[in-house]
N, C-alpha and C. Protein backbone atom coordinates (compact mmCIF):
# COMPACT_ATOMS: atom_id res chain seq x y z
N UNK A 1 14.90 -28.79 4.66
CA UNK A 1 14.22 -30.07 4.53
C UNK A 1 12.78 -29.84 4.12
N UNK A 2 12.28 -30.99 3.49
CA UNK A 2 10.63 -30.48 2.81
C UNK A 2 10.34 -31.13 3.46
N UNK A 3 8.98 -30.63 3.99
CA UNK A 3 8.00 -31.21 4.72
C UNK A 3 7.23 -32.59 3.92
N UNK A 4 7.20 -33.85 4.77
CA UNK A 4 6.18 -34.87 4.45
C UNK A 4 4.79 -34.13 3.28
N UNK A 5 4.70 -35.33 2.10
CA UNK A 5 4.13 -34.40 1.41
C UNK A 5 2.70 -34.65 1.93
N UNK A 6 2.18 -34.73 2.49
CA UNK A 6 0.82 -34.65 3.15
C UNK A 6 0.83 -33.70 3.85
N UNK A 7 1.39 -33.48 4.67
CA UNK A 7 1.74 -32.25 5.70
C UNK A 7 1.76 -30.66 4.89
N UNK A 8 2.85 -30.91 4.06
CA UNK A 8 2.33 -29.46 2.79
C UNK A 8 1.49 -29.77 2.36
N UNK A 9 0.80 -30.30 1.80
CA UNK A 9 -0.40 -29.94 1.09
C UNK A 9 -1.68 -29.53 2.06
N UNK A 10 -1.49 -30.50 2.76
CA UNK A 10 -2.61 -30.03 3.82
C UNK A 10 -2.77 -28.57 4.18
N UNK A 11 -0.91 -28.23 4.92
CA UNK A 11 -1.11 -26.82 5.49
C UNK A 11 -1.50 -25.70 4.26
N UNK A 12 -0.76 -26.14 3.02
CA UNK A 12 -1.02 -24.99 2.36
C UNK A 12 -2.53 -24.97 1.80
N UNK A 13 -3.15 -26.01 1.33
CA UNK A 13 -4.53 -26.23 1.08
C UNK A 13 -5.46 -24.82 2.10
N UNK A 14 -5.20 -24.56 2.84
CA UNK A 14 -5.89 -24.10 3.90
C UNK A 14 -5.85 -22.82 3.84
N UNK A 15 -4.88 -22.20 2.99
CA UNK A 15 -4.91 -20.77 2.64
C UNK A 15 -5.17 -21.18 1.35
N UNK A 16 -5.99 -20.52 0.58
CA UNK A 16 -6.11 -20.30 -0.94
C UNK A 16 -6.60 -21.42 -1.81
N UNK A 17 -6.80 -22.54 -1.15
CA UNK A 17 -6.80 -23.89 -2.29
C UNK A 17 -5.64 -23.85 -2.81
N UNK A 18 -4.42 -24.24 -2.49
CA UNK A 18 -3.36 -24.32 -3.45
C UNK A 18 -2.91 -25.43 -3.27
N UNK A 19 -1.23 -24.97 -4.19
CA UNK A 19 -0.43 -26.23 -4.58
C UNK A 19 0.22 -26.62 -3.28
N UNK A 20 1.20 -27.50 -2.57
CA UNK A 20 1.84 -27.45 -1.59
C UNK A 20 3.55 -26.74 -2.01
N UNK A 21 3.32 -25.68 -1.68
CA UNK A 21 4.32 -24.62 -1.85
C UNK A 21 4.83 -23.83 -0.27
N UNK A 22 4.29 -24.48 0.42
CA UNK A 22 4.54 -23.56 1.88
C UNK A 22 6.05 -24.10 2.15
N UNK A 23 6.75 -23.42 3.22
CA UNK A 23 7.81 -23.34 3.73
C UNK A 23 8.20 -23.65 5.51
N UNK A 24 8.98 -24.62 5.91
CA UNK A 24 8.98 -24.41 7.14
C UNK A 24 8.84 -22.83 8.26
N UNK A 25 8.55 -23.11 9.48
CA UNK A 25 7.81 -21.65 9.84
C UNK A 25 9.27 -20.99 10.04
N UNK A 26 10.14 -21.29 10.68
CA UNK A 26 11.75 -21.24 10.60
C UNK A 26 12.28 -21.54 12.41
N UNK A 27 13.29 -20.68 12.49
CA UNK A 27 14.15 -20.80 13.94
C UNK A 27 12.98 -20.25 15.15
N UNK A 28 12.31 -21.27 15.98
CA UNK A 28 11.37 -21.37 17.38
C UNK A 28 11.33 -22.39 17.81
N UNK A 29 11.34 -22.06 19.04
CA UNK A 29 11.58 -22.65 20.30
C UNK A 29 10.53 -23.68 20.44
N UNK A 30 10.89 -25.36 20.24
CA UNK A 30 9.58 -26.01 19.85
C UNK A 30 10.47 -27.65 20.10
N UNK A 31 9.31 -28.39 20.74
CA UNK A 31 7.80 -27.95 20.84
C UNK A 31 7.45 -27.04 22.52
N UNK A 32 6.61 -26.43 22.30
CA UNK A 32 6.29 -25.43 23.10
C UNK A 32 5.40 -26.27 24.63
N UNK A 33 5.65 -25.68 25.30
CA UNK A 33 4.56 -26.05 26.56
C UNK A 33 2.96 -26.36 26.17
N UNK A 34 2.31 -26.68 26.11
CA UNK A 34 0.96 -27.10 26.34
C UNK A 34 0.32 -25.98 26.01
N UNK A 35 -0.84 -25.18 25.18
CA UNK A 35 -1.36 -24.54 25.47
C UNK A 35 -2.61 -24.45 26.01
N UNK A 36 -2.86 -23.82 26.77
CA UNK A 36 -4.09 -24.08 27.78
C UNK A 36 -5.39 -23.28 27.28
N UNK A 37 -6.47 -22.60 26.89
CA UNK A 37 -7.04 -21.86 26.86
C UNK A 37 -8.55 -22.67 27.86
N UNK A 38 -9.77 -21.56 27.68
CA UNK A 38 -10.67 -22.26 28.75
C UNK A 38 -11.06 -23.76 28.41
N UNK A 39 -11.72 -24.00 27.11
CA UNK A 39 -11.75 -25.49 26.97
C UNK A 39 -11.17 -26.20 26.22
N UNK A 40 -9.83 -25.75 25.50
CA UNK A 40 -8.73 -26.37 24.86
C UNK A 40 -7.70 -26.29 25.40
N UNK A 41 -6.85 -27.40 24.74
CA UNK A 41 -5.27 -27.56 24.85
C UNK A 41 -4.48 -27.40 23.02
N UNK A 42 -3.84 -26.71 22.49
CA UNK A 42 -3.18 -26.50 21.52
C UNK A 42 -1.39 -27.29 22.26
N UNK A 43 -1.26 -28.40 21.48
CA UNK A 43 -0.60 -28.99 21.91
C UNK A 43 0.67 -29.86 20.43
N UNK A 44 1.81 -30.36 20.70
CA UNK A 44 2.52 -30.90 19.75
C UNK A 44 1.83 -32.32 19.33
N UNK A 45 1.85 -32.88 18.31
CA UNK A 45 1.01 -34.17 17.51
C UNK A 45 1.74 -35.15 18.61
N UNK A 46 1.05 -35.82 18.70
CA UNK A 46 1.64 -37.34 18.93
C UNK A 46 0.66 -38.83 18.40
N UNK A 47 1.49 -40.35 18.70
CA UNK A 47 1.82 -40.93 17.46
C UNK A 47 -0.21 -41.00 17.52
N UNK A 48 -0.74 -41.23 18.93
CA UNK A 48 -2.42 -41.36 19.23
C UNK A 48 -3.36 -40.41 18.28
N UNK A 49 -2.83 -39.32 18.16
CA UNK A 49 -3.39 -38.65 17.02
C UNK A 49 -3.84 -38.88 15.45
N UNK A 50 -3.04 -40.24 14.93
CA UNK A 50 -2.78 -39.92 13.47
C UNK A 50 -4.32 -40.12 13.07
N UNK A 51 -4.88 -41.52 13.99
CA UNK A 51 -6.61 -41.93 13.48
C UNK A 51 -7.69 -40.47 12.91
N UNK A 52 -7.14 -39.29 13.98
CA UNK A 52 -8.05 -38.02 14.12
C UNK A 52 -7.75 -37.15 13.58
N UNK A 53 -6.42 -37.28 12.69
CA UNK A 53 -5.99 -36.43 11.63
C UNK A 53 -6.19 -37.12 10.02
N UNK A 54 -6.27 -38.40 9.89
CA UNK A 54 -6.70 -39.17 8.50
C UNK A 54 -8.42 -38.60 8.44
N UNK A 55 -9.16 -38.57 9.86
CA UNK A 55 -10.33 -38.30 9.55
C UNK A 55 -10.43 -36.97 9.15
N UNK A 56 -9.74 -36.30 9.66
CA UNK A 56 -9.87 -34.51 9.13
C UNK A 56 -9.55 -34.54 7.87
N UNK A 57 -8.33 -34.80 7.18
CA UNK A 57 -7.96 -34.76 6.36
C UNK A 57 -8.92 -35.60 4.94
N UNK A 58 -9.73 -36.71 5.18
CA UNK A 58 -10.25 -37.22 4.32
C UNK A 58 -12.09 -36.77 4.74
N UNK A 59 -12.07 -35.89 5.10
CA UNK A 59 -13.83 -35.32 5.56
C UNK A 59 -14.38 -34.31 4.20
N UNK A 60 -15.18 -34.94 3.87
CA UNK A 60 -15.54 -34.52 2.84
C UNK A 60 -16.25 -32.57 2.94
N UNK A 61 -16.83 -32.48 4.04
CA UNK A 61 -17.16 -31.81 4.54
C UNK A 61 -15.69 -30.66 5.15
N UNK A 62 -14.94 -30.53 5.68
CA UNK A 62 -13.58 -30.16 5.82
C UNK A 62 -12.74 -29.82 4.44
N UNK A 63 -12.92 -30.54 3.53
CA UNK A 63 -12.57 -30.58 2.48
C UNK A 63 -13.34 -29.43 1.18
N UNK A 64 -14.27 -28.91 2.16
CA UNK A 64 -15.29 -27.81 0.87
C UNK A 64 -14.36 -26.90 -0.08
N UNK A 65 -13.33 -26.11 1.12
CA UNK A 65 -13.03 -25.16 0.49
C UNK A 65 -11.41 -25.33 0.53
N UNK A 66 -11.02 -26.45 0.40
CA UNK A 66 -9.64 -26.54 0.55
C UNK A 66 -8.85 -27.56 -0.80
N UNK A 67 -9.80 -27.75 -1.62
CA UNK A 67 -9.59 -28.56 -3.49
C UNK A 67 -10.64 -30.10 -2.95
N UNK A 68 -10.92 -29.87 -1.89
CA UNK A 68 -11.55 -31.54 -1.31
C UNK A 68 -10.75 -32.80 -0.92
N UNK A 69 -11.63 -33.39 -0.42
CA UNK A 69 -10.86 -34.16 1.02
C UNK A 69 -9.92 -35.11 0.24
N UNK A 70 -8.79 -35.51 0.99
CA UNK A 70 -7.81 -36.26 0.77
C UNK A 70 -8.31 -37.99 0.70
N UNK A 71 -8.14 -39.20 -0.40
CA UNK A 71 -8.95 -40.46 -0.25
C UNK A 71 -7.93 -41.09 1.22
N UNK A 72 -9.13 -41.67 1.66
CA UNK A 72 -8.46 -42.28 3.03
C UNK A 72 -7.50 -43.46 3.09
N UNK A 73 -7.56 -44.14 2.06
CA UNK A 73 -6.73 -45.13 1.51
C UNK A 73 -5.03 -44.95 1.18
N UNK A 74 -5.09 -43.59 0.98
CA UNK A 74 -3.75 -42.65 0.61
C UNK A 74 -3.35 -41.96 1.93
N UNK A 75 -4.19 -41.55 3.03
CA UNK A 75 -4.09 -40.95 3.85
C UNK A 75 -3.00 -42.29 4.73
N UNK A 76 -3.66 -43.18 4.33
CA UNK A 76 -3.29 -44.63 5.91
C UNK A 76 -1.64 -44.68 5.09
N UNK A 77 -2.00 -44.74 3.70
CA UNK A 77 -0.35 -45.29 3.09
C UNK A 77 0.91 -44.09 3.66
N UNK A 78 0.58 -43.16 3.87
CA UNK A 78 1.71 -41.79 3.50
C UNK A 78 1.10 -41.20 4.87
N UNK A 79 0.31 -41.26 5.88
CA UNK A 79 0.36 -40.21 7.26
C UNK A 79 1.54 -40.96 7.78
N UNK A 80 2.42 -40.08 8.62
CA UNK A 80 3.76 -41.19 9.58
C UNK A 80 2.69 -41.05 10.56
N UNK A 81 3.17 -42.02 11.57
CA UNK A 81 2.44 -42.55 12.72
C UNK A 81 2.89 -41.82 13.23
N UNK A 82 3.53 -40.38 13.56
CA UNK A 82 3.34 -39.20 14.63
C UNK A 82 3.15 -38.10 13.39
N UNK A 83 2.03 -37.74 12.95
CA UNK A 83 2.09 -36.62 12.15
C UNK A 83 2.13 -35.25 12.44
N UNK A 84 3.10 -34.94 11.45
CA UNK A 84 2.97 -33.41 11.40
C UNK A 84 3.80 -32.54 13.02
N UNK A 85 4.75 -33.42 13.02
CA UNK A 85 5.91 -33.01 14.49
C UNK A 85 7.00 -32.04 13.05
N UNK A 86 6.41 -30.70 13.51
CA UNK A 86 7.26 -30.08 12.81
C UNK A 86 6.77 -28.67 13.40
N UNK A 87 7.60 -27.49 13.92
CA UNK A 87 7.20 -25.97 14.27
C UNK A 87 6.35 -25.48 13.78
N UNK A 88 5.16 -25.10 14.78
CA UNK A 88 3.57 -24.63 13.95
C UNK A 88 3.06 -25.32 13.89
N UNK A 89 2.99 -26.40 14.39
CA UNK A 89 1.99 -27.39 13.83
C UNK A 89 1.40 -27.99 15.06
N UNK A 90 -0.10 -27.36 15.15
CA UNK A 90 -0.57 -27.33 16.84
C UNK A 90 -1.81 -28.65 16.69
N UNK A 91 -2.36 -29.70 17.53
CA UNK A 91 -3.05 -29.84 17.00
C UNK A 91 -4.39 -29.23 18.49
N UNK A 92 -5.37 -29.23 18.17
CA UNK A 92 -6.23 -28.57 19.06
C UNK A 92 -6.90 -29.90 19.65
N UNK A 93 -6.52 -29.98 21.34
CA UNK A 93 -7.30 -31.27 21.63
C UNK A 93 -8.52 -30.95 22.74
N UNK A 94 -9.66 -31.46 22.86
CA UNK A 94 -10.60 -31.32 23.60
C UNK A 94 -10.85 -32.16 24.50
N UNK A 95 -10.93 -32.04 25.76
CA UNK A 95 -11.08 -32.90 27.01
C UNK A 95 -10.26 -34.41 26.92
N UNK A 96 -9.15 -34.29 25.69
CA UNK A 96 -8.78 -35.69 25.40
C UNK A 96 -8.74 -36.15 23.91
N UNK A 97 -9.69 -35.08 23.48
CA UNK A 97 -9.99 -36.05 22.16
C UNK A 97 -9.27 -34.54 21.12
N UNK A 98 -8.73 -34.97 19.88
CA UNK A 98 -8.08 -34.12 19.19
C UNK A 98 -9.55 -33.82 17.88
N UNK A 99 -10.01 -32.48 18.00
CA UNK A 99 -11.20 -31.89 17.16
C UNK A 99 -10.34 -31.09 16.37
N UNK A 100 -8.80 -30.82 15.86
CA UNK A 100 -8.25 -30.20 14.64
C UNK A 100 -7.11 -29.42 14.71
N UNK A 101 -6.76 -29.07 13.79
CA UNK A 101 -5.17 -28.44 14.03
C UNK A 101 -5.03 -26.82 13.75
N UNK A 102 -3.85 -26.43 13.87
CA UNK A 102 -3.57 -25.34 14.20
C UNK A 102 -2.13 -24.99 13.49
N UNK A 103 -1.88 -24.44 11.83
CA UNK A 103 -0.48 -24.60 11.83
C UNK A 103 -0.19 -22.86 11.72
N UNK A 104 0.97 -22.75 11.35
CA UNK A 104 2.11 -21.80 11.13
C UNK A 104 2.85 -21.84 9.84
N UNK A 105 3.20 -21.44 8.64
CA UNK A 105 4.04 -21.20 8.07
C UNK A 105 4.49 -20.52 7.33
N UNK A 106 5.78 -20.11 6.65
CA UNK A 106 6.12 -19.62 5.20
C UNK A 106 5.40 -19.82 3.79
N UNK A 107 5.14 -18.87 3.53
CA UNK A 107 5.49 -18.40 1.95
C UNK A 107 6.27 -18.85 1.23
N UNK A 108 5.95 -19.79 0.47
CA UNK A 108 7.07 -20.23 -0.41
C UNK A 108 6.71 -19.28 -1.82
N UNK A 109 8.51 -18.67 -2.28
CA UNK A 109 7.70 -17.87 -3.69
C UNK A 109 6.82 -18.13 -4.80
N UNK A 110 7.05 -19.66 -5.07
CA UNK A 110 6.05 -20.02 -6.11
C UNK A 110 4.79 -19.65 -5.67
N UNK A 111 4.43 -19.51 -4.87
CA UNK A 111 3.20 -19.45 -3.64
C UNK A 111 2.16 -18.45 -4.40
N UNK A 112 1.05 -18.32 -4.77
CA UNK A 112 0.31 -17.17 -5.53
C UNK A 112 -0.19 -16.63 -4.32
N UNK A 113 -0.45 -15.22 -5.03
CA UNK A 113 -0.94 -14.20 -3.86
C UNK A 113 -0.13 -13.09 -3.94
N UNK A 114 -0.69 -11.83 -3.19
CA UNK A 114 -0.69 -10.63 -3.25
C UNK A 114 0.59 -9.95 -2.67
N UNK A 115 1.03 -10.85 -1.65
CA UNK A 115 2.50 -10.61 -0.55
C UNK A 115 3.70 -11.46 -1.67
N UNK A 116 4.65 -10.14 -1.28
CA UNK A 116 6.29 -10.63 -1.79
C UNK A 116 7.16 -11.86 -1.51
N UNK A 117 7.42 -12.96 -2.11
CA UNK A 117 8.10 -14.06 -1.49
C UNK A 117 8.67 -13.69 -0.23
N UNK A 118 9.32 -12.73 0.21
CA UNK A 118 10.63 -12.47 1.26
C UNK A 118 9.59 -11.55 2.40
N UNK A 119 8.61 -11.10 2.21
CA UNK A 119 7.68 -10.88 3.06
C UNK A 119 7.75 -10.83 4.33
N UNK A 120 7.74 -12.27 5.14
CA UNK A 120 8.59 -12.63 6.17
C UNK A 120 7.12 -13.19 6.67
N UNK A 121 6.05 -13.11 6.03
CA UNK A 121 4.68 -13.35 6.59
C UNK A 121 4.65 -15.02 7.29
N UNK A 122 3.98 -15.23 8.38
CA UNK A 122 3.60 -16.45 9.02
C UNK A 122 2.50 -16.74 8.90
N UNK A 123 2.26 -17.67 7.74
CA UNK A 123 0.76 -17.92 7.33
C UNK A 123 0.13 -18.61 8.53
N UNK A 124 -1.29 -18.34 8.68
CA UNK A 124 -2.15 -18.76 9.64
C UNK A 124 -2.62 -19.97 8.67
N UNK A 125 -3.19 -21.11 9.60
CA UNK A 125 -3.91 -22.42 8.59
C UNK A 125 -4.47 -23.10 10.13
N UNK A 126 -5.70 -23.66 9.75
CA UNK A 126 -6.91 -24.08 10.53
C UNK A 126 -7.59 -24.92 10.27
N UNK A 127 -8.21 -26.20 10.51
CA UNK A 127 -9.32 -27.24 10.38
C UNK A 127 -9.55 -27.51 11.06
N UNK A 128 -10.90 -28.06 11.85
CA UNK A 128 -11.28 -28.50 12.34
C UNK A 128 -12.80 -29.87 11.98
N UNK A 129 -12.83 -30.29 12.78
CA UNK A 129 -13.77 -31.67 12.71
C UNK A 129 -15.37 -30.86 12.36
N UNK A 130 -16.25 -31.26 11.58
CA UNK A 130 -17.72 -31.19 11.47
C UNK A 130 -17.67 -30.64 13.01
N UNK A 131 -17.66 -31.97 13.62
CA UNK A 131 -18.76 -32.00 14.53
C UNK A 131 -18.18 -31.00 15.77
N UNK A 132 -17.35 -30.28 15.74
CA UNK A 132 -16.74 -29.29 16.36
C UNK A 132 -17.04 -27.97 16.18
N UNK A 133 -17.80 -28.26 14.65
CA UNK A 133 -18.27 -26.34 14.03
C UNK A 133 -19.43 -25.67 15.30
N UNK A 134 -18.99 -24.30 15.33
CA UNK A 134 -20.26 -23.98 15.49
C UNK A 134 -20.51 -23.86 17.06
N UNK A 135 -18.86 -23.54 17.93
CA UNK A 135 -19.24 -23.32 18.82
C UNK A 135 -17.94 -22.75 19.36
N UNK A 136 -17.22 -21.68 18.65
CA UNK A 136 -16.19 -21.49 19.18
C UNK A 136 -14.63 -21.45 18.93
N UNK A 137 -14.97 -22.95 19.00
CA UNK A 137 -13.34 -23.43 19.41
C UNK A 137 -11.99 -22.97 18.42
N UNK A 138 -13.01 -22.40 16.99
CA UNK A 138 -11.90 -22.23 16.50
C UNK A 138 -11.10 -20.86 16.70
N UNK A 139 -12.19 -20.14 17.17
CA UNK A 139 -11.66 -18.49 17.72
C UNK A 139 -11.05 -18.81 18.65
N UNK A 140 -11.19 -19.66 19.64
CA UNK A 140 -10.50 -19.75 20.89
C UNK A 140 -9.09 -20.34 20.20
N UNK A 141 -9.50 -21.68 19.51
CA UNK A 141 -7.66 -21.88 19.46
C UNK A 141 -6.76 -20.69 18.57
N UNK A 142 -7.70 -19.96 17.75
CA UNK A 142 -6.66 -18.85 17.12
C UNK A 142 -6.33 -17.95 17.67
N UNK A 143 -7.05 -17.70 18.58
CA UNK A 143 -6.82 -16.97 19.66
C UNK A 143 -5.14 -16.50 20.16
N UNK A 144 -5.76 -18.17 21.05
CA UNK A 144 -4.22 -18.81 21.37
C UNK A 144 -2.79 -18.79 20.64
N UNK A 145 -3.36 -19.29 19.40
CA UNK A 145 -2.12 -19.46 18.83
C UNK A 145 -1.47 -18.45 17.82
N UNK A 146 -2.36 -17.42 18.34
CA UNK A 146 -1.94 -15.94 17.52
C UNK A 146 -0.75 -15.56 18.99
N UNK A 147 -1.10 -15.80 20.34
CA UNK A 147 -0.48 -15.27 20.83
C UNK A 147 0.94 -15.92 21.50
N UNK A 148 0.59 -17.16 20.98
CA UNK A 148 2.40 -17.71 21.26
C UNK A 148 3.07 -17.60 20.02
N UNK A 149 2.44 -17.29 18.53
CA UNK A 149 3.39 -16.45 17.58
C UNK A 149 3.85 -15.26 17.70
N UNK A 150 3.67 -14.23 18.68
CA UNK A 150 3.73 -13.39 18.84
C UNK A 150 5.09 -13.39 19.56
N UNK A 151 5.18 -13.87 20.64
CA UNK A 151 6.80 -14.77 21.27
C UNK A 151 7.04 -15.07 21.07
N UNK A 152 6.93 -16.54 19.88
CA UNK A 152 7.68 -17.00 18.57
C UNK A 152 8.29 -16.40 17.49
N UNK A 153 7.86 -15.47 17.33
CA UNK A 153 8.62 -14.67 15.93
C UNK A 153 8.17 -13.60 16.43
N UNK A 154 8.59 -12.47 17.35
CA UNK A 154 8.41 -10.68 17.61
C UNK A 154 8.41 -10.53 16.37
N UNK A 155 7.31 -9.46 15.75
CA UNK A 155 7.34 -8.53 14.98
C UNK A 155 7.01 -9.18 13.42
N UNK A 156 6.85 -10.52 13.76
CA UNK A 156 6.89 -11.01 11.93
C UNK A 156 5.10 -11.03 11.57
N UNK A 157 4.98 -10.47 10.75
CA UNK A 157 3.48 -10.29 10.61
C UNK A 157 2.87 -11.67 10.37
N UNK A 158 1.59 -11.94 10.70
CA UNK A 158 0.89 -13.02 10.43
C UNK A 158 -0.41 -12.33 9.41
N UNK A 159 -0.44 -13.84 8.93
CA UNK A 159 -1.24 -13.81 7.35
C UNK A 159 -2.32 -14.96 7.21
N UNK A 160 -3.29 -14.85 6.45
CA UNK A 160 -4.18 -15.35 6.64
C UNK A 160 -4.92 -15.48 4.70
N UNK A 161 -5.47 -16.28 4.31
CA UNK A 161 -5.60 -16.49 2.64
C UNK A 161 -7.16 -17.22 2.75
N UNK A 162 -8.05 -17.02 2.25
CA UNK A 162 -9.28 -18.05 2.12
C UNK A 162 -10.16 -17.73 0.95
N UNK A 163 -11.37 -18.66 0.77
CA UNK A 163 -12.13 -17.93 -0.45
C UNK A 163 -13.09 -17.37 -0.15
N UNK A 164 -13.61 -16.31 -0.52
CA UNK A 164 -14.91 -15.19 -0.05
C UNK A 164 -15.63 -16.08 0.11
N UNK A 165 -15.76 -17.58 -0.54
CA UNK A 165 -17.16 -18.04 -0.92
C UNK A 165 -17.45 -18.66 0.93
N UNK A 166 -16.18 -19.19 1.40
CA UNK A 166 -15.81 -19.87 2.73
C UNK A 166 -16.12 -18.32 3.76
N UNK A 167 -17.87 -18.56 3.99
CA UNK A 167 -18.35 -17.70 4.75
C UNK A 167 -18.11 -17.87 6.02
N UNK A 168 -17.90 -18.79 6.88
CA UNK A 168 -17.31 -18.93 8.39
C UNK A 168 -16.24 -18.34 8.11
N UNK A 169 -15.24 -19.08 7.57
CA UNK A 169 -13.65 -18.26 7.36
C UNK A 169 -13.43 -16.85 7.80
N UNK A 170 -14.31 -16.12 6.59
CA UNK A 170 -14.42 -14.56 6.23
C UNK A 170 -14.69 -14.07 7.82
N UNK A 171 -15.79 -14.83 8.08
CA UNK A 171 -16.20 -14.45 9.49
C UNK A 171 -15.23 -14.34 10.99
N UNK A 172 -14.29 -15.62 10.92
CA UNK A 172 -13.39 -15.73 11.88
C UNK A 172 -12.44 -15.08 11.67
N UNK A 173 -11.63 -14.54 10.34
CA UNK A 173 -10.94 -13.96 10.03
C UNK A 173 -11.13 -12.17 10.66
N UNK A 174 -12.15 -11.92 10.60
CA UNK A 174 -12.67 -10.55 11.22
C UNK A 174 -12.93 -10.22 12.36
N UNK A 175 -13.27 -11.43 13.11
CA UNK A 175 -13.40 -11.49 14.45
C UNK A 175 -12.16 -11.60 15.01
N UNK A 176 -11.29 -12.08 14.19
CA UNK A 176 -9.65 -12.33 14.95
C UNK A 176 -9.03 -10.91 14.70
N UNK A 177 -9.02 -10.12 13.97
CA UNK A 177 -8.78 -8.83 13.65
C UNK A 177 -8.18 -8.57 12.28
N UNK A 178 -7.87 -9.81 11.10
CA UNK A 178 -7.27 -9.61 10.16
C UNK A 178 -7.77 -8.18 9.81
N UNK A 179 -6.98 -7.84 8.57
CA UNK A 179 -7.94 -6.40 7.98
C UNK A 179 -7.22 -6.95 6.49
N UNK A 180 -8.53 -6.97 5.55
CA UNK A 180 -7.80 -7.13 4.16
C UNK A 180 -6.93 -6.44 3.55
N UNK A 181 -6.49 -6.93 2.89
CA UNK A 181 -4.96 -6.61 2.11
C UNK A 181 -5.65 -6.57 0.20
N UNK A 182 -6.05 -7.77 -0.24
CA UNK A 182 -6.56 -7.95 -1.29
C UNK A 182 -7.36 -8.99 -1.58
N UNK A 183 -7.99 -9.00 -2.10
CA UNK A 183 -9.15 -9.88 -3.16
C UNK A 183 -8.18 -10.51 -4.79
N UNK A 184 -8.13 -11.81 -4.85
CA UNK A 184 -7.53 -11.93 -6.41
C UNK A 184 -8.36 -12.91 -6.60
N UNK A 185 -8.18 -13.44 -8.25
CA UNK A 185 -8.27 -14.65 -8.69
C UNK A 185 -7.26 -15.99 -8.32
N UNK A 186 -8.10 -16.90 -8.05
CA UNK A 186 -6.70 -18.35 -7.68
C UNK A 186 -7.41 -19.29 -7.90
N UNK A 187 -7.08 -20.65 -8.58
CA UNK A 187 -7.62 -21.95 -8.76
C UNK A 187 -8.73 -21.89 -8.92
N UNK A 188 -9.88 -20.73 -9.94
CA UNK A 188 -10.64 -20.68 -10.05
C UNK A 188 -11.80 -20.15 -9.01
N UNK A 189 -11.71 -19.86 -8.03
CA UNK A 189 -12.27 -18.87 -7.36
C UNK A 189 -11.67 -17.25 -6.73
N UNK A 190 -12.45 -16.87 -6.11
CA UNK A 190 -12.05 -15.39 -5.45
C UNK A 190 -11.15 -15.95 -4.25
N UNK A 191 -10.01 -15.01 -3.64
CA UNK A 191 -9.43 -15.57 -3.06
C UNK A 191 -9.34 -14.10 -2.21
N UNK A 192 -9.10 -14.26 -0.41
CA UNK A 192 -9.14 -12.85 0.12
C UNK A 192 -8.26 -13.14 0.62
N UNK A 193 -7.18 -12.15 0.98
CA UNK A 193 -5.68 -12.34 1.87
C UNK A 193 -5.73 -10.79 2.75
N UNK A 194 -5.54 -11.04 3.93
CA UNK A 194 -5.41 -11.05 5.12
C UNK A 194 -4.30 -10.31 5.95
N UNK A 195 -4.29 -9.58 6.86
CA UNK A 195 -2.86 -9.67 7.71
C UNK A 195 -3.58 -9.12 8.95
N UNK A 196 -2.97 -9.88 9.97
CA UNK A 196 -3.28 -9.25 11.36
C UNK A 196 -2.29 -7.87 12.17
N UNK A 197 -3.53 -7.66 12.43
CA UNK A 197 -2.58 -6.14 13.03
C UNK A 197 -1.89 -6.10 14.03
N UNK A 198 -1.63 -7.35 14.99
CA UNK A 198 -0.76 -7.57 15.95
C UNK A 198 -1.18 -7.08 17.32
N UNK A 199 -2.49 -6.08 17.34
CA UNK A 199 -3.04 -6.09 18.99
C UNK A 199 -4.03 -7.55 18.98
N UNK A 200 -4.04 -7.09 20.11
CA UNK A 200 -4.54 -8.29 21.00
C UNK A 200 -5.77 -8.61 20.17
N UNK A 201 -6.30 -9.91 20.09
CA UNK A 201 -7.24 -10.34 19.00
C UNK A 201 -8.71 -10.35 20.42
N UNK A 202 -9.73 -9.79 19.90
CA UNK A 202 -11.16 -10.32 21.20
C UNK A 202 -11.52 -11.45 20.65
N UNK A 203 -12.03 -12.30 21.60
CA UNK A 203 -12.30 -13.44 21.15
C UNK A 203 -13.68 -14.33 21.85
């Protein structure tokens, strides 16, 4: 089944600037328990969410390095009123209030980039709200959600895609432990791809 087309584009937007070519994450145990970390919950969408996902999705600012923000007018026509209830797809909520998501998925082969369609890679994908930068939360929820993929799929490597120019990215990406793989050309910028080495990420 293809994912709602907002839902692909979004997740795949988030590695590489691309087309929506991603793939469901596949067979896991979902939706998962609650995840707890010190001041988040990584948790399944529900329908209260959609207001705080049209805003992510149409933030102009959120939108720098991902082709730019989605018009909000299109967002209200085509979000379903529980978005994005599909495996991997976390959204990160704070004391109540949802500050951004957290997905999981496949490689689809059309997919550009340096890794083999059949790969088996579990792409990492991340946004969060402005007003959330800049203190954390996003190491903490990747944290997290590096380590219930880890019990979700034993052994399937996780992957990670952004543009050099997306200097936080580069940054969280290193702090989580990716180690580069390659540098290419894509949609007109530099593009860096990623794989995590599977110990424990510091955070």
């Amino acid at each position: 089944m293809k994912l709602p087309l907002w839902v692909a584009e979004a997740s795949d937007q988030w590695a590489c600037d691309s087309l929506p070519v991603m793939t469901e994450l596949g067979p896991v145990a979902w939706p998962p328990a609650p995840i707890r970390t010190e001041r988040l919950v990584l948790r399944e969408s529900e329908a209260g969410d959609r207001t705080a996902l049209i805003d992510l999705f149409s933030s102009p600012e959120v939108g720098t390095y991902i082709g730019g923000p989605r018009p909000r007018d299109e967002l209200e026509r085509t979000v379903p009123e529980v978005p994005g209830r599909r495996p991997g797809f976390f959204v990160i909520d704070l004391e109540g209030t949802v500050i951004g998501i957290i997905t999981f998925d496949r490689r689809d082969a059309e997919r550009p980039g340096p890794a083999s369609p059949d790969a088996g890679e579990a792409w990492l994908g991340y946004l969060l709200l402005p007003e959330a930068w800049g203190r954390g939360y996003a190491a903490e929820a990747c944290v997290a959600a590096l380590g219930w993929i880890v019990d979700a799929l034993p052994g399937a490597p996780v992957a990670l895609c952004t543009q050099t120019a997306n200097d936080r990215a580069m940054r969280l990406a290193a702090k989580l432990g990716f180690t580069e793989v390659e540098r290419f050309e894509a949609y007109g910028a530099e593009q860096w791809f990623g794989v995590w080495s599977s110990v424990t990420p510091s955070g």
